[in-house]
N, C-alpha and C. Protein backbone atom coordinates (compact mmCIF):
# COMPACT_ATOMS: atom_id res chain seq x y z
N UNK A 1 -160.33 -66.81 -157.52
CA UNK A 1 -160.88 -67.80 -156.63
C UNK A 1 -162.39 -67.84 -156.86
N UNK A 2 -162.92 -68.82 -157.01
CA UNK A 2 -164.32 -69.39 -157.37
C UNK A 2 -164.94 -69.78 -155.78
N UNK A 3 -165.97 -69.30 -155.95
CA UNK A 3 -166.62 -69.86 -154.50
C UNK A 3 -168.03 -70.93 -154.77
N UNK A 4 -167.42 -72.03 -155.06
CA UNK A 4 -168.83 -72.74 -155.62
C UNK A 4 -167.88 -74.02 -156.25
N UNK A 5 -168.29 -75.12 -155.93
CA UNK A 5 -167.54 -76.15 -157.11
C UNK A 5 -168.36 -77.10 -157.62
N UNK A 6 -169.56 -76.70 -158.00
CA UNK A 6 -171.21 -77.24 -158.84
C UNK A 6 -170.69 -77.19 -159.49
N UNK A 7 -171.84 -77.29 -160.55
CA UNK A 7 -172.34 -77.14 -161.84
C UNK A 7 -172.00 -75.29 -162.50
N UNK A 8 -172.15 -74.90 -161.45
CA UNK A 8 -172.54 -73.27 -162.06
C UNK A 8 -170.78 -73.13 -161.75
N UNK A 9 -170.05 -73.22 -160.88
CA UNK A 9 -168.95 -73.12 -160.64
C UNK A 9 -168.01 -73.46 -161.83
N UNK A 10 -168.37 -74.82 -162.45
CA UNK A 10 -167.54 -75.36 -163.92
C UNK A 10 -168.00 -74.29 -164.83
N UNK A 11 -169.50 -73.86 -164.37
CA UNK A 11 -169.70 -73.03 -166.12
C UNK A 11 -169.04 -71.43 -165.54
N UNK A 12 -168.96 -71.21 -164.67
CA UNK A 12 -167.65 -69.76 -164.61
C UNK A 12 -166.72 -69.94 -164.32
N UNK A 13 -165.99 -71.10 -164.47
CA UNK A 13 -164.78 -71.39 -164.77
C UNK A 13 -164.46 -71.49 -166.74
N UNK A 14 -165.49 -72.27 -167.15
CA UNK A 14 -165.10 -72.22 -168.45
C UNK A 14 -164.71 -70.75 -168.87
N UNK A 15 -166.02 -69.81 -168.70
CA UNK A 15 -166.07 -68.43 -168.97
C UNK A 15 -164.95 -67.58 -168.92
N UNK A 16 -164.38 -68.11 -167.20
CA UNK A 16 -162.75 -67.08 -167.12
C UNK A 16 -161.53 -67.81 -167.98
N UNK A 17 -161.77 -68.87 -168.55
CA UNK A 17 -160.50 -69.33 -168.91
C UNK A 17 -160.55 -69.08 -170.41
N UNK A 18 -162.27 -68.96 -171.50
CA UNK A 18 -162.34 -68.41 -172.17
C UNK A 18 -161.31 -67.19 -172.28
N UNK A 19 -161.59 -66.62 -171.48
CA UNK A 19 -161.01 -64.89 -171.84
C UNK A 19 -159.72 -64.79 -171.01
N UNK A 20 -159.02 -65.95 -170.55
CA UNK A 20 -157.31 -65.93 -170.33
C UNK A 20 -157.47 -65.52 -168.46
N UNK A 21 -158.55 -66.24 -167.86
CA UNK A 21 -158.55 -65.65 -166.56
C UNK A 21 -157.51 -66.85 -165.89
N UNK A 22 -157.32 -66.48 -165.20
CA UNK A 22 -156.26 -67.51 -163.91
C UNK A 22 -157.18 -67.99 -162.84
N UNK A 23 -157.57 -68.83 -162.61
CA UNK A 23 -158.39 -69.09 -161.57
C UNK A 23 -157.29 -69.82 -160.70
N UNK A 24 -157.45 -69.50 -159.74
CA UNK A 24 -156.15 -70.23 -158.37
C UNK A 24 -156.95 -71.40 -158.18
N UNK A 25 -158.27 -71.33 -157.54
CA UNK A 25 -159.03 -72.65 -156.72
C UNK A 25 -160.12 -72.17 -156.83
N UNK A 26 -161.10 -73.35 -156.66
CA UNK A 26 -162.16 -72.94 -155.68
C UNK A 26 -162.80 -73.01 -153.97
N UNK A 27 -163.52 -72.62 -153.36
CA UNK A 27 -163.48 -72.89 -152.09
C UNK A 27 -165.27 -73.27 -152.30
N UNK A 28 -165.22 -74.52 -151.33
CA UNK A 28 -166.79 -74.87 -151.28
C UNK A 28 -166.67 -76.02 -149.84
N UNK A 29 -168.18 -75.68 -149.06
CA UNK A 29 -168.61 -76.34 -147.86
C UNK A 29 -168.64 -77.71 -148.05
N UNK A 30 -168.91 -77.93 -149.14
CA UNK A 30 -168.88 -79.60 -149.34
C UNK A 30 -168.05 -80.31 -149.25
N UNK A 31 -167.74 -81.21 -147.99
CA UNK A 31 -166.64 -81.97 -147.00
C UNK A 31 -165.75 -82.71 -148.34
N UNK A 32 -167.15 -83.44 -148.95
CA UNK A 32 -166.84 -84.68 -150.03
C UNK A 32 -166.22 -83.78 -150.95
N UNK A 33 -166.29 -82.94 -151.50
CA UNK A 33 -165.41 -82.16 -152.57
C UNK A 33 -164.15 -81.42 -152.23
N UNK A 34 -164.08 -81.20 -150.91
CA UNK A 34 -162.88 -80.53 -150.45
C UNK A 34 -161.45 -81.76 -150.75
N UNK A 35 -160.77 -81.44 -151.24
CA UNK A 35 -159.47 -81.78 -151.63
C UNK A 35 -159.41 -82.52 -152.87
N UNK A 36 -160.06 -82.29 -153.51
CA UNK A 36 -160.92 -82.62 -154.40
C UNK A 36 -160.29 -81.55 -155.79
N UNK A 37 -160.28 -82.12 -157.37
CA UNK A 37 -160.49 -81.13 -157.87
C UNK A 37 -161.70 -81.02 -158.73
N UNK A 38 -162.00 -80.20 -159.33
CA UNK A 38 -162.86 -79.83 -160.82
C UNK A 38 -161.87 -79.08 -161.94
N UNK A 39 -161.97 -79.95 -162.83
CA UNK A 39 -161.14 -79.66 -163.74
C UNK A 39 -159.59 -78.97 -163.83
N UNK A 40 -159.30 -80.21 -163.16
CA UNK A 40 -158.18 -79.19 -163.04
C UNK A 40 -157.84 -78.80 -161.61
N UNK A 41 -158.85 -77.84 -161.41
CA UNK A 41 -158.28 -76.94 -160.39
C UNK A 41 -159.04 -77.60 -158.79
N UNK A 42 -157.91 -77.01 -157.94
CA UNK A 42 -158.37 -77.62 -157.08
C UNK A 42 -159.15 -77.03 -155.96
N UNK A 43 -160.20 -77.71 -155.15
CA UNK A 43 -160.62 -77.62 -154.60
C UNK A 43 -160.78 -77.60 -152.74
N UNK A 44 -161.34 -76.42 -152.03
CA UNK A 44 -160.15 -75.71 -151.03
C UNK A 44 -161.59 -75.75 -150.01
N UNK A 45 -161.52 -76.30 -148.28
CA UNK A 45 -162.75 -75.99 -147.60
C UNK A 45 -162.47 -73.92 -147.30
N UNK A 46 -163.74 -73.64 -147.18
CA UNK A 46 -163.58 -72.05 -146.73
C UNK A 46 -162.99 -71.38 -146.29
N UNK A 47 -162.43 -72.21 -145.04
CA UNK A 47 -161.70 -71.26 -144.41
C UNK A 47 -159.93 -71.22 -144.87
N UNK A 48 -159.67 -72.14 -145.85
CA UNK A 48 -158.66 -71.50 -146.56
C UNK A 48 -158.19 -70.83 -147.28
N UNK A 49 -159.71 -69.59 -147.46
CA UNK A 49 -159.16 -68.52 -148.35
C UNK A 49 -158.29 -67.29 -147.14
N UNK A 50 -158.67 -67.51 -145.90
CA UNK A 50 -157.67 -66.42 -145.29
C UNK A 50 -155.85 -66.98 -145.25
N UNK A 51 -155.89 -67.89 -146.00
CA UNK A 51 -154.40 -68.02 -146.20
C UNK A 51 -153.76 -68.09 -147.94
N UNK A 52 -154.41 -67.85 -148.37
CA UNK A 52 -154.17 -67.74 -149.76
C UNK A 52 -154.73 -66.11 -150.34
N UNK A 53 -153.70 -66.53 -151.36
CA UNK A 53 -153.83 -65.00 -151.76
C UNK A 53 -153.93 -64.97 -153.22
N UNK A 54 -155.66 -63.56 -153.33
CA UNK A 54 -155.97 -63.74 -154.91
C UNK A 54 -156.27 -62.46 -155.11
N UNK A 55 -156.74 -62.23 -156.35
CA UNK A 55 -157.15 -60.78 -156.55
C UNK A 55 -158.52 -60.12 -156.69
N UNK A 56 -159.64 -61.96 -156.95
CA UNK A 56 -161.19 -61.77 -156.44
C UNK A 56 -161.70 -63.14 -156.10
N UNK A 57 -162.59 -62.69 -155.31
CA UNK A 57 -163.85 -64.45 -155.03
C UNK A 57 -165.08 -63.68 -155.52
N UNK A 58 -165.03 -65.04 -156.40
CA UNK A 58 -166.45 -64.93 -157.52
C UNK A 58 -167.74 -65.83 -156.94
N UNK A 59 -168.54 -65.79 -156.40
CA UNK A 59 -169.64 -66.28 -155.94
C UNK A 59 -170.25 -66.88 -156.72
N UNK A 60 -170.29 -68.61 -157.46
CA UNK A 60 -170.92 -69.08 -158.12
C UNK A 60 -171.77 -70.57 -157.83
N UNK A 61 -172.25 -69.73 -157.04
CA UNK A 61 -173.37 -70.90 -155.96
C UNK A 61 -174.42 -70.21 -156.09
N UNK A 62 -175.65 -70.90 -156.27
CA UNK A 62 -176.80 -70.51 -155.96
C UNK A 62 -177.73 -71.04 -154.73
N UNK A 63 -176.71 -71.96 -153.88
CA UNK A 63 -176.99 -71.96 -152.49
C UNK A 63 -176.84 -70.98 -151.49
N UNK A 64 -176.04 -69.75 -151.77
CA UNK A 64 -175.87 -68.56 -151.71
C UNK A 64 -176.49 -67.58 -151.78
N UNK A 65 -177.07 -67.83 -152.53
CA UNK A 65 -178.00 -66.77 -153.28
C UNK A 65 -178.64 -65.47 -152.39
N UNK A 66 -178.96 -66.25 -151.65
CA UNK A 66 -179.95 -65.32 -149.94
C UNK A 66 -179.30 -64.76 -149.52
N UNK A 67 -177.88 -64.99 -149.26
CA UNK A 67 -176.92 -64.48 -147.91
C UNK A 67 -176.36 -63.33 -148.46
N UNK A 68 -176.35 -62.10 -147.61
CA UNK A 68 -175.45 -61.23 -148.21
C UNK A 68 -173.79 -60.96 -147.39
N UNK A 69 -173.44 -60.54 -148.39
CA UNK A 69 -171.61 -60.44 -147.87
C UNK A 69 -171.14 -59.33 -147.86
């Protein structure tokens, strides 16, 4: 699971699929992108990662950047 569906989000998506990763979705605040996909994969608002199930969320926002988790 990708947390970001920018620019930086497509370029660590290319990266995991380079090397055979599975990406399920991504999850991002942006109303207009929610249901939405990027390449492919689709695109999920936040609070639907407590119902889905993955094995990591990759933080690829740099609107983020500040906040810690």
């Amino acid at each position: 699971m990708l947390y970001g569906a920018g620019v930086v989000g497509g370029i660590v998506l290319k990266i995991l699929k380079s090397e055979n990763v599975n990406v399920l979705g991504f999850l991002d605040d942006s109303i207009s992108k929610q249901g939405d996909q990027l390449k492919g994969i689709d695109i999920y608002p936040p609070e639907k990662a407590k119902e889905l199930t993955y094995d990591a969320l990759i933080i690829a926002s740099f609107r983020h950047s500040e906040k810690k988790f």
